[in-house]
N, C-alpha and C. Protein backbone atom coordinates (compact mmCIF):
# COMPACT_ATOMS: atom_id res chain seq x y z
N UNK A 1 8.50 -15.61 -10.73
CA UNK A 1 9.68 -16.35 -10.36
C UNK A 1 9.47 -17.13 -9.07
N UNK A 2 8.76 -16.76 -8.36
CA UNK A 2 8.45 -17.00 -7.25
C UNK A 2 7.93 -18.31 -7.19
N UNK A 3 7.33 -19.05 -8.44
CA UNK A 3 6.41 -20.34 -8.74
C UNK A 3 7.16 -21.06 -9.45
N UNK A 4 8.52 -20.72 -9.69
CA UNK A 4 8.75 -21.49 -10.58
C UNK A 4 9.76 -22.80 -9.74
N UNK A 5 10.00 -23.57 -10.79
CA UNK A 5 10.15 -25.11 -10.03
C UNK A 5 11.62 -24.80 -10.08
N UNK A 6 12.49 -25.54 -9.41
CA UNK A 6 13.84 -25.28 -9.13
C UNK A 6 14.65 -25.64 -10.42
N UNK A 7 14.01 -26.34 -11.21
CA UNK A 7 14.55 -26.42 -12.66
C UNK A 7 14.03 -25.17 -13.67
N UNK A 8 13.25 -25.06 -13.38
CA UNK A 8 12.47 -23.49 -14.31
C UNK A 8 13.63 -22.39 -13.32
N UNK A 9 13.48 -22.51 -12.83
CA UNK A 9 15.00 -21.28 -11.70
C UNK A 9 16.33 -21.23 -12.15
N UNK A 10 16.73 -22.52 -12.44
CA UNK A 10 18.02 -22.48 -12.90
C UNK A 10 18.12 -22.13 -14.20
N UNK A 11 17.19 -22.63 -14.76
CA UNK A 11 17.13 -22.55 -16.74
C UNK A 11 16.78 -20.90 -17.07
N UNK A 12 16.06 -20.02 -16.02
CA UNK A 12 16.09 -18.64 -15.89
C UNK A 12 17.41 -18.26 -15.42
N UNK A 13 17.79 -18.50 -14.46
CA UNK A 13 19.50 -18.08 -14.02
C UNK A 13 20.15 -18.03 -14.79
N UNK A 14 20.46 -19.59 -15.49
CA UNK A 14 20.75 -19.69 -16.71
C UNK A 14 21.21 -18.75 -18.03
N UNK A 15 20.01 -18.64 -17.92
CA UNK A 15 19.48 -17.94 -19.67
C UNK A 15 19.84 -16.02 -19.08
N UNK A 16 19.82 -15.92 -17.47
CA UNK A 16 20.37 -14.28 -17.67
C UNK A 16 21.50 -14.34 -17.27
N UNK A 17 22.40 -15.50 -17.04
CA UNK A 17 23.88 -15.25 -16.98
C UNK A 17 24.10 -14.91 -18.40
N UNK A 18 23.88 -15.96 -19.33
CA UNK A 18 24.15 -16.02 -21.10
C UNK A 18 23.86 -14.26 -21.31
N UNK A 19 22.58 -13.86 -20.98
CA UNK A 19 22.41 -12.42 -21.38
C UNK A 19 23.15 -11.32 -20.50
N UNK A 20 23.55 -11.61 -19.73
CA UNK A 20 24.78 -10.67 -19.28
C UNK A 20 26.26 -10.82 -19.95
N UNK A 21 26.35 -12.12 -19.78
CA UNK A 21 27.55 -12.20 -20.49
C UNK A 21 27.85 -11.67 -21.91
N UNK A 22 27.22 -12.01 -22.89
CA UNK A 22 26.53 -11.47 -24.22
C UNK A 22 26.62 -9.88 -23.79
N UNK A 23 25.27 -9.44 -22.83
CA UNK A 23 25.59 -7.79 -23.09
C UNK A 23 27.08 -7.17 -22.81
N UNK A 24 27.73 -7.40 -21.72
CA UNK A 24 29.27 -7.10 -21.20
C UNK A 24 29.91 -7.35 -22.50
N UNK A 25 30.31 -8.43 -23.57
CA UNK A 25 30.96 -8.58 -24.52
C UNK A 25 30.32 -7.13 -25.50
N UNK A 26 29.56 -7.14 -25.90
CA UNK A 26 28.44 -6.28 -26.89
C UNK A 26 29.26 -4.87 -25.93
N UNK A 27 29.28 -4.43 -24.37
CA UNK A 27 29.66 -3.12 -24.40
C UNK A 27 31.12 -3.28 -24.61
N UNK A 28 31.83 -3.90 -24.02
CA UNK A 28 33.64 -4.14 -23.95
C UNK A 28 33.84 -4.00 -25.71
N UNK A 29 33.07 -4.47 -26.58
CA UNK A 29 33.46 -4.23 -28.22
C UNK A 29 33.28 -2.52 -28.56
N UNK A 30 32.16 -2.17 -27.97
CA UNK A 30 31.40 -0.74 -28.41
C UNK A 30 32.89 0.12 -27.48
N UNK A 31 33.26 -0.11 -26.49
CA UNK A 31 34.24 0.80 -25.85
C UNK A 31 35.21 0.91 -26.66
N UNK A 32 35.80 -0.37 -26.58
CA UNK A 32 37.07 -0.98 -28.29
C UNK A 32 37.00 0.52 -29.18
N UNK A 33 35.75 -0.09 -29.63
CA UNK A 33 35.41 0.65 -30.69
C UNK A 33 35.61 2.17 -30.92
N UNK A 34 35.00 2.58 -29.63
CA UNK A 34 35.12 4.21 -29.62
C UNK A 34 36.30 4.77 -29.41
N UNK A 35 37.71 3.59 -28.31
CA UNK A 35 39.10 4.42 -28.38
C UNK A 35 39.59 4.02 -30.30
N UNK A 36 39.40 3.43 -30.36
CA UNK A 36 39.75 3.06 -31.86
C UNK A 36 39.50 4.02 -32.98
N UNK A 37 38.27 4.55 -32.87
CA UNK A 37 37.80 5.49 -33.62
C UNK A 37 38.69 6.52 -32.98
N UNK A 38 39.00 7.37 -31.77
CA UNK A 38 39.39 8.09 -31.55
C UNK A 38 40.91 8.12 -31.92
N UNK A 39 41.21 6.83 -31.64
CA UNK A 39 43.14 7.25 -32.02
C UNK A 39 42.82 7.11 -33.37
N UNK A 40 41.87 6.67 -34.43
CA UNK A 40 41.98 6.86 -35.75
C UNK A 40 41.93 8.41 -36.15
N UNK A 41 41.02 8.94 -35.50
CA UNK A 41 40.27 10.12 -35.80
C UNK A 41 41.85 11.19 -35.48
N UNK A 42 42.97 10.72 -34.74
CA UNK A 42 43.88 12.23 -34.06
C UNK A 42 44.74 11.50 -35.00
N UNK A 43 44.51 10.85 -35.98
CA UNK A 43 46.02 10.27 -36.69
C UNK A 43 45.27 10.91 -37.57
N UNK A 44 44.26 10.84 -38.42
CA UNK A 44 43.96 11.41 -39.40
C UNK A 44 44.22 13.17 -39.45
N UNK A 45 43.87 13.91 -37.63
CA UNK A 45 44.23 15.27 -37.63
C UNK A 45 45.34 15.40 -38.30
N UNK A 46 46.24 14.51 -37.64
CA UNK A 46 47.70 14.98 -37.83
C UNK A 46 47.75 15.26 -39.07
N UNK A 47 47.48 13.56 -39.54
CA UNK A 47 47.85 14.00 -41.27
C UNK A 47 47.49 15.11 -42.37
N UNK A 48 46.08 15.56 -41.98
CA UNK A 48 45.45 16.57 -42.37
C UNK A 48 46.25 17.75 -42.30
N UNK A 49 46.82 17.60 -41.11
CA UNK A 49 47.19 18.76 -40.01
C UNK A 49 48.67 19.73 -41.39
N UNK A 50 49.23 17.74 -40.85
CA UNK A 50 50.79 17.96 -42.06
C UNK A 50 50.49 18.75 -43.38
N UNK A 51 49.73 17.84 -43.86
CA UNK A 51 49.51 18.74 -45.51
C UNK A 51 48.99 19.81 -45.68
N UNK A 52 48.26 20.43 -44.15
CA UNK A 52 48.04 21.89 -45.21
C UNK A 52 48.93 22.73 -44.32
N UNK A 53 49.97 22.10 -43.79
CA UNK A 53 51.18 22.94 -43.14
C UNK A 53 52.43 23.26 -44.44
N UNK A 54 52.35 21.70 -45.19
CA UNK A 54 53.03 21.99 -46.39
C UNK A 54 52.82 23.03 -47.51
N UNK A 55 50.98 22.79 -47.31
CA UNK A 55 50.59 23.58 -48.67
C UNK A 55 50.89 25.11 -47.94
N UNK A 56 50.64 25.34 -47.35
CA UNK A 56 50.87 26.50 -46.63
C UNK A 56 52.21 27.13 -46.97
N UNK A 57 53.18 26.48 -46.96
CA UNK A 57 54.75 26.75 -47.26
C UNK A 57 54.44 26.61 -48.77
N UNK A 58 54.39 25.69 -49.17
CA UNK A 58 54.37 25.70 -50.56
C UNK A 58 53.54 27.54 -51.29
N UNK A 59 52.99 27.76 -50.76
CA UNK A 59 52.19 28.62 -50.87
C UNK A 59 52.68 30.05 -50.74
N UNK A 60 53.89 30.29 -49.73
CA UNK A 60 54.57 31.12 -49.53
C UNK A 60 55.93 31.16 -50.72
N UNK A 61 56.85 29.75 -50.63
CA UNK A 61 57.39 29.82 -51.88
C UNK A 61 57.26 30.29 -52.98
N UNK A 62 56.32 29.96 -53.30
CA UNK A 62 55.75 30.15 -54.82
C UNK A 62 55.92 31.35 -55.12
N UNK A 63 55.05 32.19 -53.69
CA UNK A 63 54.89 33.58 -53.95
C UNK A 63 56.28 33.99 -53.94
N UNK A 64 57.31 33.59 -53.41
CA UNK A 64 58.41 34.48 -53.13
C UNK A 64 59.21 33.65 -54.01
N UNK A 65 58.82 33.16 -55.35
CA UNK A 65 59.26 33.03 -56.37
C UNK A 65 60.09 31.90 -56.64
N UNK A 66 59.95 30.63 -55.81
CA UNK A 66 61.15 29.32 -56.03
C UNK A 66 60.42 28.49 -57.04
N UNK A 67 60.86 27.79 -57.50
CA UNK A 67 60.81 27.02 -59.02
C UNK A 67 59.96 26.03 -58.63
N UNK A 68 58.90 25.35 -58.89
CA UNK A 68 58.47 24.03 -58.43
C UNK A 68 59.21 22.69 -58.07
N UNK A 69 60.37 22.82 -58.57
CA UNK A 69 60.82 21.35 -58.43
C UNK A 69 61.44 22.49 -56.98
N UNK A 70 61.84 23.00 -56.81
CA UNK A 70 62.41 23.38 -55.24
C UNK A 70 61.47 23.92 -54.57
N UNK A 71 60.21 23.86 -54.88
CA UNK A 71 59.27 23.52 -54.05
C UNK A 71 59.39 22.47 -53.74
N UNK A 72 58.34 21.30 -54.70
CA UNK A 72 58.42 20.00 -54.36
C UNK A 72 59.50 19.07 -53.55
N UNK A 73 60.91 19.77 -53.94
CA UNK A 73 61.97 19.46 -52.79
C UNK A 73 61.28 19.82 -51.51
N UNK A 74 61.04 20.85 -51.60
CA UNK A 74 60.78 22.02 -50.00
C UNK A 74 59.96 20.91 -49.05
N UNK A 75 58.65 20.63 -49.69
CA UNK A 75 57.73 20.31 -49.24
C UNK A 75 57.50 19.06 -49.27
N UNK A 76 57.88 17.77 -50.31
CA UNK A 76 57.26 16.90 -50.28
C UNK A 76 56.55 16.25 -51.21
N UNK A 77 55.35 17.98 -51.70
CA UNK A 77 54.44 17.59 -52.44
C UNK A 77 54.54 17.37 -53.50
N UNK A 78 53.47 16.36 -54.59
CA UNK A 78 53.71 16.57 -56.37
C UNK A 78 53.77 17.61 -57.02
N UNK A 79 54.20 17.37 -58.16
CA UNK A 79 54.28 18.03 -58.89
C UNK A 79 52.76 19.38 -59.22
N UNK A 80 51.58 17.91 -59.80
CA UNK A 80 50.47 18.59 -59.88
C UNK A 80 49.94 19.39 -59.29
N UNK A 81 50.32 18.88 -57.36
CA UNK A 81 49.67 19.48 -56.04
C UNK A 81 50.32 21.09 -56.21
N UNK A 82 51.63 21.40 -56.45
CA UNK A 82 52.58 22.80 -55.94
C UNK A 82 51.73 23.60 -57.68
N UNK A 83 51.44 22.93 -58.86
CA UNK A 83 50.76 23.89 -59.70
C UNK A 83 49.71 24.06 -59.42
N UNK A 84 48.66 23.42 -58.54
CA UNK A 84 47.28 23.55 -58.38
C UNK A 84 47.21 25.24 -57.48
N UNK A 85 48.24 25.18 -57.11
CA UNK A 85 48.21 26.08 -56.02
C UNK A 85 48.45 27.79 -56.59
């Protein structure tokens, strides 16, 4: 760098502003990315979370003898889901 002509200097300056700028965009997306994944990832708990809180009840019903359709009231779930069980 030291030899280079004041136009070879700038066209290097240049060319590592572009590659900073470029990398900063490239991490600011990857950060994006990872809260994104994460609030995807605690919405999916939840939902997970919900249905086997239902099946769970559903599960107790059954045993303590309520009809499927007052299951399926109870809970939410289909039809198919409260016989699988």
């Amino acid at each position: 760098m030291a030899k280079f002509s004041q136009t070879e200097l700038d066209s290097y300056e240049n060319s590592l502003k572009s590659y900073r700028d470029l990398k900063n965009v490239i991490d600011t997306a990857f950060d994006e990315g990872k809260v994104e994944g994460k609030i995807e990832g605690k919405i999916e708990g939840k939902v997970e979370g919900k249905i086997e809180g239902k099946i769970e009840v559903a599960k107790k019903a059954k045993s303590m003898g309520l009809s499927t359709d007052d299951i399926i009231k109870l809970t939410g779930l289909t039809k198919n889901e409260v016989e699988k069980l």
